[in-house]
Protein backbone atom coordinates (compact mmCIF):
# COMPACT_ATOMS: atom_id res chain seq x y z
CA UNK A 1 0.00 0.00 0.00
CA UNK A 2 1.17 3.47 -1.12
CA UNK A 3 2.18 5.80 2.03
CA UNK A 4 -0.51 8.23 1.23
CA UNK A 5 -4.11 6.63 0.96
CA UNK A 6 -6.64 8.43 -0.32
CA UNK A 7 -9.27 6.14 1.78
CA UNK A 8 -12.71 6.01 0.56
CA UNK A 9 -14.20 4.06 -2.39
CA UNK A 10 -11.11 3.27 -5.42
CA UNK A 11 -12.52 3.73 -8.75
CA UNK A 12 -11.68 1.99 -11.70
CA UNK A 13 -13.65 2.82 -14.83
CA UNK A 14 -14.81 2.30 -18.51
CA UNK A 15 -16.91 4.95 -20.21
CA UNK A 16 -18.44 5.97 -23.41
CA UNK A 17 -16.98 8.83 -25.23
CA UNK A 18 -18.28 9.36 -28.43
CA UNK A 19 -20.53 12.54 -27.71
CA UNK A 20 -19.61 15.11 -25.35
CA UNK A 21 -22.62 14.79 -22.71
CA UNK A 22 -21.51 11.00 -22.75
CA UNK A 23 -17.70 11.84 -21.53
CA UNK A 24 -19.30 15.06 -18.87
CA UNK A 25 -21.73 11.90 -17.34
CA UNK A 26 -19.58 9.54 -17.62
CA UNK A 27 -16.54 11.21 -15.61
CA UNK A 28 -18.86 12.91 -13.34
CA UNK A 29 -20.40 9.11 -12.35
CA UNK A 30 -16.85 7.85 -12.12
CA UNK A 31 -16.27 10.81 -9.60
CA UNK A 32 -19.32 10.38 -7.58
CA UNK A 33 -18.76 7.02 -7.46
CA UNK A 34 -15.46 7.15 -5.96
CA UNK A 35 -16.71 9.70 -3.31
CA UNK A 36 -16.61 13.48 -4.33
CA UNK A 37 -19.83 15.30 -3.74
CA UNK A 38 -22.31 17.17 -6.56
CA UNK A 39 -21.51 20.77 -5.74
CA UNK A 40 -23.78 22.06 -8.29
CA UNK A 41 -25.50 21.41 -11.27
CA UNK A 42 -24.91 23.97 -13.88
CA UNK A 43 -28.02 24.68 -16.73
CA UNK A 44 -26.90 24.81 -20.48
CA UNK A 45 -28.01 29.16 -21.45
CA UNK A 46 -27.30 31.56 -24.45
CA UNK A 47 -27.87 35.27 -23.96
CA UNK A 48 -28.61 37.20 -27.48
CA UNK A 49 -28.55 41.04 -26.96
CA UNK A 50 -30.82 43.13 -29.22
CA UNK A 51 -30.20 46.38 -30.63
CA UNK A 52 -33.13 48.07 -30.65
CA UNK A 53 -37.20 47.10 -30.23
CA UNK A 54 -38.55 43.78 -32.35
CA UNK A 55 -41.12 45.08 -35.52
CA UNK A 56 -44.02 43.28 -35.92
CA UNK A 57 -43.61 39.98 -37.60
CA UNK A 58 -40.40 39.38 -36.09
CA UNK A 59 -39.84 35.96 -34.91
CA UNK A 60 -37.36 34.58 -32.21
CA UNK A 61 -36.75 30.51 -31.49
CA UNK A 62 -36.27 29.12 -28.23
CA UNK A 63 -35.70 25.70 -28.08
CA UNK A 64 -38.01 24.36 -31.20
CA UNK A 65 -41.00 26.51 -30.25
CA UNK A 66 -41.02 29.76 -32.49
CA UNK A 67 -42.35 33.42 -31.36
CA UNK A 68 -43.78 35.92 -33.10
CA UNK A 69 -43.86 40.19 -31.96
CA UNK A 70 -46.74 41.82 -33.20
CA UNK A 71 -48.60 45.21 -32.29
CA UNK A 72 -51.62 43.19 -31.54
CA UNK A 73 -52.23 39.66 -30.47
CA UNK A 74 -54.58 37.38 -31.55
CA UNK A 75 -56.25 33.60 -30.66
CA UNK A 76 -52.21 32.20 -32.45
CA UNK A 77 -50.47 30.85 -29.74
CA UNK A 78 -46.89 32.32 -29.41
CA UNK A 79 -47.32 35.71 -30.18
CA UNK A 80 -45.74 38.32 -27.89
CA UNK A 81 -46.68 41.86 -27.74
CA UNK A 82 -44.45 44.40 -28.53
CA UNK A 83 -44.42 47.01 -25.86
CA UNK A 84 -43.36 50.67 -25.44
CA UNK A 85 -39.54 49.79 -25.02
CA UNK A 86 -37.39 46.94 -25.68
CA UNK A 87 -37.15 46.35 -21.79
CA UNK A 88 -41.10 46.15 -22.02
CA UNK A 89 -40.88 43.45 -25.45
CA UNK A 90 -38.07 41.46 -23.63
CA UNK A 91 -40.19 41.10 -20.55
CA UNK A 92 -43.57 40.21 -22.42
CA UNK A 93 -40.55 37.53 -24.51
CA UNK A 94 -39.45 36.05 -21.10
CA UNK A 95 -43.28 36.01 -19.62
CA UNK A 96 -44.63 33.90 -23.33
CA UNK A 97 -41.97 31.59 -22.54
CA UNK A 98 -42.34 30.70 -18.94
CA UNK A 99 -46.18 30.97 -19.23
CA UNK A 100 -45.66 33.85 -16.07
CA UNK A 101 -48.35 36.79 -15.66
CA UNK A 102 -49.98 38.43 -18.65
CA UNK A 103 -51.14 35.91 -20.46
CA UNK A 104 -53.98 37.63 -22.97
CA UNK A 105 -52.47 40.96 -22.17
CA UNK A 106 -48.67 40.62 -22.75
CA UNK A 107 -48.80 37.13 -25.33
CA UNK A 108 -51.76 35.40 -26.71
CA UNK A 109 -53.53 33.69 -24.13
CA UNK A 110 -53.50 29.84 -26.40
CA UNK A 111 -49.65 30.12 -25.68
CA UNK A 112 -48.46 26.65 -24.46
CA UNK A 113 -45.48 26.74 -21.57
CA UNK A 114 -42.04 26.25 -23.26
CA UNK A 115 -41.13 22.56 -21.89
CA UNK A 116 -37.45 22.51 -22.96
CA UNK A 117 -36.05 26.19 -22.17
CA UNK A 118 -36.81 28.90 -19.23
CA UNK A 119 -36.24 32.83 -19.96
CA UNK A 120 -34.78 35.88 -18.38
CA UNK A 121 -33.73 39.12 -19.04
CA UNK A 122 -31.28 41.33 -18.39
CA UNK A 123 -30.96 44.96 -20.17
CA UNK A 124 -31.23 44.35 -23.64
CA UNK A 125 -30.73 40.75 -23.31
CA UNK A 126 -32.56 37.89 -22.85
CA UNK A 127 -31.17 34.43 -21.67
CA UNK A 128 -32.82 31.28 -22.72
CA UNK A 129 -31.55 28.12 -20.39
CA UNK A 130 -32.49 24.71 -20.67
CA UNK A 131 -35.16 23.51 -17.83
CA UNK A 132 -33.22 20.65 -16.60
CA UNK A 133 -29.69 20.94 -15.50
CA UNK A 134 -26.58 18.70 -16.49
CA UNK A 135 -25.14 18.31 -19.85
CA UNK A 136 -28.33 17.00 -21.46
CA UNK A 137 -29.70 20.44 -22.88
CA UNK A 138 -26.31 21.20 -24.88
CA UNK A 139 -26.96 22.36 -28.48
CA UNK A 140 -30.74 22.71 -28.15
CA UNK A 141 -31.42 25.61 -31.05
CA UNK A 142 -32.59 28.75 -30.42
CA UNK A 143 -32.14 32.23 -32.72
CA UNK A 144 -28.75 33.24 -31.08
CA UNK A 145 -27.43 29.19 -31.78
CA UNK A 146 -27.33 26.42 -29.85
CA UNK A 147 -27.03 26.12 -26.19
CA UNK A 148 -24.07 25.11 -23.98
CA UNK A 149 -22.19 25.20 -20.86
CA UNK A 150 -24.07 22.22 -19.23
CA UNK A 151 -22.50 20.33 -16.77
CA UNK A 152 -21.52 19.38 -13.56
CA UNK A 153 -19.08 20.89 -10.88
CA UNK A 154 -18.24 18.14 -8.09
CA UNK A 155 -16.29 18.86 -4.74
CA UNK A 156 -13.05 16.31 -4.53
CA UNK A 157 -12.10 16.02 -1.02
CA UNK A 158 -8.36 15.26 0.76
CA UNK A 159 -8.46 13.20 3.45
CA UNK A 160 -5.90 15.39 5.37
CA UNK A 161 -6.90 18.29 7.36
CA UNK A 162 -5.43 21.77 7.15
CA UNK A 163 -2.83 22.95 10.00
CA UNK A 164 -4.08 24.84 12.32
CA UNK A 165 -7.32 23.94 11.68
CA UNK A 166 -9.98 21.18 11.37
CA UNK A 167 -11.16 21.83 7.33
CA UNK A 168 -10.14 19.08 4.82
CA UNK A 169 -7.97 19.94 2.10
CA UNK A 170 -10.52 20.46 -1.01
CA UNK A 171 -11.03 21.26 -4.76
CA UNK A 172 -13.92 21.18 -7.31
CA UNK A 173 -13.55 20.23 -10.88
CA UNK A 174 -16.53 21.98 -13.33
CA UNK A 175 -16.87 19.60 -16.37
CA UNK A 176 -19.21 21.05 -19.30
CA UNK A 177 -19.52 21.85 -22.64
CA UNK A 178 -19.38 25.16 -24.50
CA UNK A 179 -19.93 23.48 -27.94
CA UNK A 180 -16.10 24.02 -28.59
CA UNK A 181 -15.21 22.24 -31.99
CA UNK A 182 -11.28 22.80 -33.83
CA UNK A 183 -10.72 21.59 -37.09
CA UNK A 184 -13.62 19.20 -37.24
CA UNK A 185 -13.34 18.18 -33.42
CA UNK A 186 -15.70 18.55 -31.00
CA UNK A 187 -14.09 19.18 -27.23
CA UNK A 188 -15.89 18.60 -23.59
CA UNK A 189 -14.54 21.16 -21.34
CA UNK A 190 -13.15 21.12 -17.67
CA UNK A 191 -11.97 23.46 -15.05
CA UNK A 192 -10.29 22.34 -11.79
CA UNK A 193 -10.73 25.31 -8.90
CA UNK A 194 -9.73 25.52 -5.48
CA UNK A 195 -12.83 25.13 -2.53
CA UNK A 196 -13.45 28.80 -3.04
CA UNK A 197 -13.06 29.37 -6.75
CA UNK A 198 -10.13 32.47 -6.10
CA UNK A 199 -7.62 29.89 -8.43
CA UNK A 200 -8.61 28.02 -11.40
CA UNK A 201 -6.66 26.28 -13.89
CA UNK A 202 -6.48 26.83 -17.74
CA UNK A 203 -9.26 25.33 -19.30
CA UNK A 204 -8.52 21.80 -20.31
CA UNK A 205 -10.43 20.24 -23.86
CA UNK A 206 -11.10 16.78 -24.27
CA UNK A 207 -11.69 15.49 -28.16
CA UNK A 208 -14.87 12.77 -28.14
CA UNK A 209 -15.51 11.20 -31.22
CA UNK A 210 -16.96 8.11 -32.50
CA UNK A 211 -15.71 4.71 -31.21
CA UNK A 212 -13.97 7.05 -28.54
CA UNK A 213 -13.62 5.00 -25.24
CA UNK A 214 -12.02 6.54 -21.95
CA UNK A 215 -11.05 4.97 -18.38
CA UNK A 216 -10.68 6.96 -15.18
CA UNK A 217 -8.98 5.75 -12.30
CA UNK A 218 -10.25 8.04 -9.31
CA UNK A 219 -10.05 8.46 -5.53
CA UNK A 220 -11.47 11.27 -3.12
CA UNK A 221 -9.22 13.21 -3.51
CA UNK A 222 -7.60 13.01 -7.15
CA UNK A 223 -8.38 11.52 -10.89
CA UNK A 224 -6.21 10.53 -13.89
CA UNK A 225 -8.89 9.79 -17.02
CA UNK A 226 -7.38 8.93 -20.13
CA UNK A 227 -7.97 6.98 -23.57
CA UNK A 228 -6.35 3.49 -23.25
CA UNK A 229 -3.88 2.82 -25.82
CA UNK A 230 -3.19 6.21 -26.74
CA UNK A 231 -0.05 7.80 -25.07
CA UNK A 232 -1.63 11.25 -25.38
CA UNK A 233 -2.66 13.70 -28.91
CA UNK A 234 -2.99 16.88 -29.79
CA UNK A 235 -6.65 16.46 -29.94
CA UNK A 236 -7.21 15.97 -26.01
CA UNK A 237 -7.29 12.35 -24.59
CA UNK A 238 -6.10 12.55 -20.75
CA UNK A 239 -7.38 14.92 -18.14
CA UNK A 240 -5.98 14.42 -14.62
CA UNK A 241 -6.00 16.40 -10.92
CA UNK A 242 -6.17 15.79 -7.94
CA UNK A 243 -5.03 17.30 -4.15
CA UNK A 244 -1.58 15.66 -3.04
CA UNK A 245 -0.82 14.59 0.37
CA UNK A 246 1.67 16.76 2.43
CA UNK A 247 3.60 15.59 4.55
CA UNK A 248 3.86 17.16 7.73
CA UNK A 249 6.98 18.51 9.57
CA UNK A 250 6.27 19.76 12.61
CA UNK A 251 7.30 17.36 14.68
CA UNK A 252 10.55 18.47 14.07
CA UNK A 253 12.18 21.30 16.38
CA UNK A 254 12.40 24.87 14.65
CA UNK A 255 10.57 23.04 11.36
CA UNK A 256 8.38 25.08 9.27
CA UNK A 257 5.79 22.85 9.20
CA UNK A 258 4.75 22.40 5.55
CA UNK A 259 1.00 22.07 5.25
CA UNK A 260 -0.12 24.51 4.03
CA UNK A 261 -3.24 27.22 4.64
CA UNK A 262 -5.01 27.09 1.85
CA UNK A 263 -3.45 24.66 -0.37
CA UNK A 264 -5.15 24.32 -4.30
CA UNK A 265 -4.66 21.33 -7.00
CA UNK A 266 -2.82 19.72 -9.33
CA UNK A 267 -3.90 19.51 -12.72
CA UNK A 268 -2.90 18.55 -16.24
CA UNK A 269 -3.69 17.40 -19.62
CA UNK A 270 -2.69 16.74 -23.59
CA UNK A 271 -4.43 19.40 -25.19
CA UNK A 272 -2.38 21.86 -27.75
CA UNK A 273 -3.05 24.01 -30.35
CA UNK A 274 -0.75 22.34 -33.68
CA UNK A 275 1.08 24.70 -35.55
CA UNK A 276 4.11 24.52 -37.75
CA UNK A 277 6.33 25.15 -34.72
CA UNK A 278 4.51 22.36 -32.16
CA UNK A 279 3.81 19.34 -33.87
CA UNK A 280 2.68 17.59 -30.99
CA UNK A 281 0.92 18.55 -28.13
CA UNK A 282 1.90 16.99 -24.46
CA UNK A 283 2.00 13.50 -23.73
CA UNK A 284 1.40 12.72 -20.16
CA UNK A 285 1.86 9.04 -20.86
CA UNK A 286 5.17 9.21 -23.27
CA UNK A 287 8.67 9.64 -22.27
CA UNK A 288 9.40 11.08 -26.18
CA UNK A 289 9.79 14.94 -26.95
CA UNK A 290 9.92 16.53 -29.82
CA UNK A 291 8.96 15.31 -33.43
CA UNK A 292 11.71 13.03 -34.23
CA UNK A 293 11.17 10.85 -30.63
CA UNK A 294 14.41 11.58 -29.19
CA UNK A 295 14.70 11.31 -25.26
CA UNK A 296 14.62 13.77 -22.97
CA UNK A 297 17.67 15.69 -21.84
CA UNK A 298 19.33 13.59 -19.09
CA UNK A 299 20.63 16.95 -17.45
CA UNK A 300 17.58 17.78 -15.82
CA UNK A 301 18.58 15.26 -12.83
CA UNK A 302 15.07 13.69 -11.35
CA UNK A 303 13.53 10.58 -12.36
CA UNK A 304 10.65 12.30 -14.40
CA UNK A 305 7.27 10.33 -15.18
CA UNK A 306 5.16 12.68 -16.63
CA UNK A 307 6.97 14.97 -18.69
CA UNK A 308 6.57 17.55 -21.85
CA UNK A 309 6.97 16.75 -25.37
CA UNK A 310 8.93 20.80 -25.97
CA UNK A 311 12.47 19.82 -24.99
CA UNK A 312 12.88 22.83 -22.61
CA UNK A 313 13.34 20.77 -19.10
CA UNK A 314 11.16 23.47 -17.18
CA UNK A 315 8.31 23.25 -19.49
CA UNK A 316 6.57 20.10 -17.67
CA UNK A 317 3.26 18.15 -18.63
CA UNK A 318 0.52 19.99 -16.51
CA UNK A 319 1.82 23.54 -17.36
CA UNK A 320 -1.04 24.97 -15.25
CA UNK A 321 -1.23 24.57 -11.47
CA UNK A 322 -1.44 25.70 -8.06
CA UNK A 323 -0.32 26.16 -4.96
CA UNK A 324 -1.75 29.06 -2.65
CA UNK A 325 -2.88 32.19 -3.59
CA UNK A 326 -0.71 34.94 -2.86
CA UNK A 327 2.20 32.52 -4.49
CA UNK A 328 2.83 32.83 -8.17
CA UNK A 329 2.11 30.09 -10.32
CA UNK A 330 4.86 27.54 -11.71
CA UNK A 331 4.55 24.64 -13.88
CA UNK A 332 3.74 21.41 -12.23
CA UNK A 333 6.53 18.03 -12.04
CA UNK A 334 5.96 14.31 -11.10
CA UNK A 335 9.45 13.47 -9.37
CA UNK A 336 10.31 10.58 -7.45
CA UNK A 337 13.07 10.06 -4.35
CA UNK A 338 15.43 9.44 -6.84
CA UNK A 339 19.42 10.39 -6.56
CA UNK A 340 19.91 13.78 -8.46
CA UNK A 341 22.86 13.02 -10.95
CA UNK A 342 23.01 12.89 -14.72
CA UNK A 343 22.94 9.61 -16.74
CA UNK A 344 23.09 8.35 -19.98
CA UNK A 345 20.48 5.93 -21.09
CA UNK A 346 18.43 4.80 -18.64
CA UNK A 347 18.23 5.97 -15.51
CA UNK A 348 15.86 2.77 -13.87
CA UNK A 349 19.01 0.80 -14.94
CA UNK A 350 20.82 2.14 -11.57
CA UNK A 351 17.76 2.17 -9.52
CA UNK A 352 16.92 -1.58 -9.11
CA UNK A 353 17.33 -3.89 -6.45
CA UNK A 354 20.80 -6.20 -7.16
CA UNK A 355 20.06 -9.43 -9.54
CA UNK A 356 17.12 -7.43 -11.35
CA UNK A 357 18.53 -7.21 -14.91
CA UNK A 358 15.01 -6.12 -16.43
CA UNK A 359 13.57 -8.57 -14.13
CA UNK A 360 9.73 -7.69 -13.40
CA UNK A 361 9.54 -7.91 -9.38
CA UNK A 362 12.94 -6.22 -9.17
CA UNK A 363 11.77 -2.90 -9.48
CA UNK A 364 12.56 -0.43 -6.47
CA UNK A 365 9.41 1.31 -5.45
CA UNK A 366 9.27 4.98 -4.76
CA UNK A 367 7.11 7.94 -3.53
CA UNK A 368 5.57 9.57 -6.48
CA UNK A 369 6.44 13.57 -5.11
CA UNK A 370 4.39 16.04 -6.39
CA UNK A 371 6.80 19.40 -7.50
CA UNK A 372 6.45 23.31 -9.10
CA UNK A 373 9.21 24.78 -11.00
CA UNK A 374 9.12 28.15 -10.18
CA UNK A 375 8.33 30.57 -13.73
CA UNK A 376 11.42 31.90 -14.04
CA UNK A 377 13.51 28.37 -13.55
CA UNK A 378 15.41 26.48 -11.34
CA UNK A 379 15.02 23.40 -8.85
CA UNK A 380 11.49 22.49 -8.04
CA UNK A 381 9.74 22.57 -4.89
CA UNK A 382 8.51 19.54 -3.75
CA UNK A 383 4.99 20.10 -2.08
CA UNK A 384 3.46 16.90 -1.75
CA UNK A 385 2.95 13.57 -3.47
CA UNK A 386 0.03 11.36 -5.22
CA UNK A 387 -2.61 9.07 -3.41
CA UNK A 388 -2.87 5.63 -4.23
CA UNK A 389 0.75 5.65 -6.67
CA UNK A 390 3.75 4.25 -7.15
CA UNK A 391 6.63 5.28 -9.27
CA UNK A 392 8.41 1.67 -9.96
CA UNK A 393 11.83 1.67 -11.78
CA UNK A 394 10.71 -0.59 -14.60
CA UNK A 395 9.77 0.38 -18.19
CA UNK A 396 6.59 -1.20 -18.65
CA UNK A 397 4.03 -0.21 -21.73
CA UNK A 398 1.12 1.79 -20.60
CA UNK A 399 -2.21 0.34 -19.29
CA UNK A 400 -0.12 -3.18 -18.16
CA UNK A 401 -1.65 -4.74 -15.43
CA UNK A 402 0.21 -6.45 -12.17
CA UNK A 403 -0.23 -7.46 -8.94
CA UNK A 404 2.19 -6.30 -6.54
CA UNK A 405 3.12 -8.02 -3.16
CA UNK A 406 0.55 -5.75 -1.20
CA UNK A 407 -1.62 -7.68 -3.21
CA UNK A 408 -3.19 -5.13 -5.01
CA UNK A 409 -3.95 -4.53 -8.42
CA UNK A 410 -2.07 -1.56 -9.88
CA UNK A 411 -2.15 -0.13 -13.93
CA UNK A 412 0.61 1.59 -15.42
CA UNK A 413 -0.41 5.12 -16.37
CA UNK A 414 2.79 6.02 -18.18
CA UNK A 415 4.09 4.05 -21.73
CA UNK A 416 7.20 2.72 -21.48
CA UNK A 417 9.36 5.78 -19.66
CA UNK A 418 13.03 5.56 -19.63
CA UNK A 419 12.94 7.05 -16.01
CA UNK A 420 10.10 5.21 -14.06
CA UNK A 421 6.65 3.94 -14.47
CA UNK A 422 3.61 5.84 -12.53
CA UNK A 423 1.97 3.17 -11.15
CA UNK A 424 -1.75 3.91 -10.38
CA UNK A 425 -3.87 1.25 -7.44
CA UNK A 426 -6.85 0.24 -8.94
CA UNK A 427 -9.51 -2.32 -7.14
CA UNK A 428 -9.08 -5.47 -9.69
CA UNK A 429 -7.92 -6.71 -12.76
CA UNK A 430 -10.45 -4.87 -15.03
CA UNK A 431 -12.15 -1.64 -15.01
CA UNK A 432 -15.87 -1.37 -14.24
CA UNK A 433 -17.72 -0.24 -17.51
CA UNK A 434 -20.23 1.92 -17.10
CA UNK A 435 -23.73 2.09 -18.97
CA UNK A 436 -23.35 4.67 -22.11
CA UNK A 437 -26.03 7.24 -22.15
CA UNK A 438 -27.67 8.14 -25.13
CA UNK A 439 -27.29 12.19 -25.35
CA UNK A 440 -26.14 12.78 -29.13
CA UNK A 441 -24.15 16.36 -28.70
């Protein structure tokens, strides 16, 4: 068993992701399952802004029902009076399709209530959202295009508590869709934020497709979700976060002790932008850099799991992260207790046990430490490490399955890295697959 357990339910899943509302339900169950909380469910909206008052005859759609302005209503259900003002239409708009007060007076009174999409307004806009939350009313059409931004935001939870006080360590992760699509690709979208949303990561895209399939292997208090048998792309096929645990110093005298107040997340992904200079986007489960494969510079000293495809030895795999807020942001390194000296070839070749000679069983196992290089360079800080994870110095191809003496089940994350496999517990052989829902966006 790892040092730092996560506790709670381990979570080993299989998931539809050939639409995006498939991938936002199917991570969210996965997270649920293995114990963060629903902190909210966000409703899919667009806002349209008008420039000046509707003419009569002018129609607006709101999720397949059509409206009509006119100067005077008749028995034709859906017509909406046009008032005095465009503040005065837009109410009479937002009153049609909620079926609120002035029916007869303010839209004809045969007007049916809009069952798929709710109304507000706000100026010289008006907001239509879906009625039910979740990721299920994405894309519904309305005059100002489709809907989006359904989701979910769940609470992930550390089983530490903060020093000094009695609070858990904490983080939320929003996962929704804004209808994002990038040279024919259509993204899900997901934000990882600390308890009270001051600190937020970049937003991450995940490509879903046809035939897509992810896993997730979660805890309470982190995630790595990926595509198996794909080492990472350019078009978005691993999304991972979590809290690490920190170990505590002050038991010894004159220590600093090193939890920290308000500590945030870790976060990461393979999303990036091709262009003529960036061929390949990062590739949290690939040792190679660069276009032509080569390995990464052996100068940089630590036994690196998840690294960067740009060559740069600063520019990591999870380039967005955080630690606390009045601290600047640095660029976020898996590192293990390994000694810091340079090598040539492979660096797990000095780090096994004696008689191991590629031998599986000989690897040494080590603390998976969780590190930020600070913006402007130089040697990480180590802040914490990874729940439920081993780094093992064996090259072993990605999504390999073993049991290890502690007699748990335990699936490589990385693909064959020349410095150390991240070793991720799971709770069997296989991965639970979830029922596929049946949203089409």
């Amino acid at each position: 068993m790892p040092l730092a357990d996560a506790g709670g339910i381990l979570t080993w899943t299989q998931f539809d992701g050939s639409t995006r509302n498939n991938f936002i339900e199917g991570l969210t169950t996965t997270l649920l399952m293995a114990g963060w909380s629903l902190a909210e469910t966000v409703f899919s909206s667009i806002t349209g802004t008008y420039g000046s008052n509707p003419s009569n005859g002018q129609q607006v759609t709101a999720g397949y029902q059509v409206y009509t302005f006119v100067t005077a209503l008749t028995s034709t259900p859906n017509e909406v009076l046009i008032g005095g003002s465009l503040g005065g239409t837009l109410a009479n708009l937002v009153a049609a399709v909620n079926l609120g007060f002035g029916a007869g007076t303010e839209y004809s009174s045969t007007t049916p209530i809009n069952p798929i999409v709710q109304a507000t307004t706000s100026g010289s806009s008006v907001t239509f959202s879906f009625r039910f939350a979740g990721p299920m009313g994405n894309s519904t059409p309305t005059t100002f295009g489709v809907t989006g931004g359904g989701g979910f935001k769940l609470n992930g939870q550390s089983p530490q508590t903060q020093a000094g006080g009695s609070s858990q360590f904490g983080m939320k992760i929003s996962i929704y869709d804004r209808g994002f699509v990038n040279l024919g690709n259509k993204y899900a979208n997901a934000l990882l934020l600390n308890q009270d949303e001051s600190i937020q990561s970049n937003e991450h895209f995940v490509a879903v497709g046809a035939g897509q399939t992810f896993r997730c292997v979660a805890n309470q208090a982190q995630f790595f979700c990926y595509v198996p048998g794909n080492q990472g792309s350019v078009n978005g096929t691993v999304l991972c976060g979590g809290i690490p645990w920190v170990a505590p110093s002050s038991a010894c005298s004159g220590d600093i002790p090193q939890q920290p107040s308000t500590f945030a997340f870790w976060a990461s992904n393979d999303y990036a932008v091709v262009s003529s200079s960036n061929v390949a986007g990062t590739t949290p489960r690939s040792v190679t850099v660069g276009p032509t494969g080569q390995q990464i510079s052996d100068t940089d000293q630590l036994a690196q799991v998840a690294i960067n495809t740009n060559a740069d030895p600063n520019n990591w795999v999870g380039s967005d992260a955080a630690y606390n807020s009045n601290l600047t942001l640095g660029n976020f390194q898996l590192v293990s207790m390994a000694p810091s000296f340079p090598v040539s070839g492979s660096l797990i070749d000095s780090m096994r046990w004696h008689g191991g000679n590629g031998t599986v069983g000989r690897r040494m196992l080590l603390e998976p430490l969780t590190a930020w290089s600070p913006p402007a360079g130089g040697a990480p800080v180590v802040t914490g490490q990874l729940y439920n994870a081993w780094i093992g110095t064996d090259q072993v191809p990605m999504d390999t399955v073993q049991q290890f003496s502690d007699s748990n089940f335990y699936v490589a994350f990385t693909n064959n890295c020349k410095f150390g496999t991240l070793w991720l517990q799971v709770p069997g052989p296989e991965p639970l697959i979830l029922q596929a829902v049946s949203y089409a966006h």
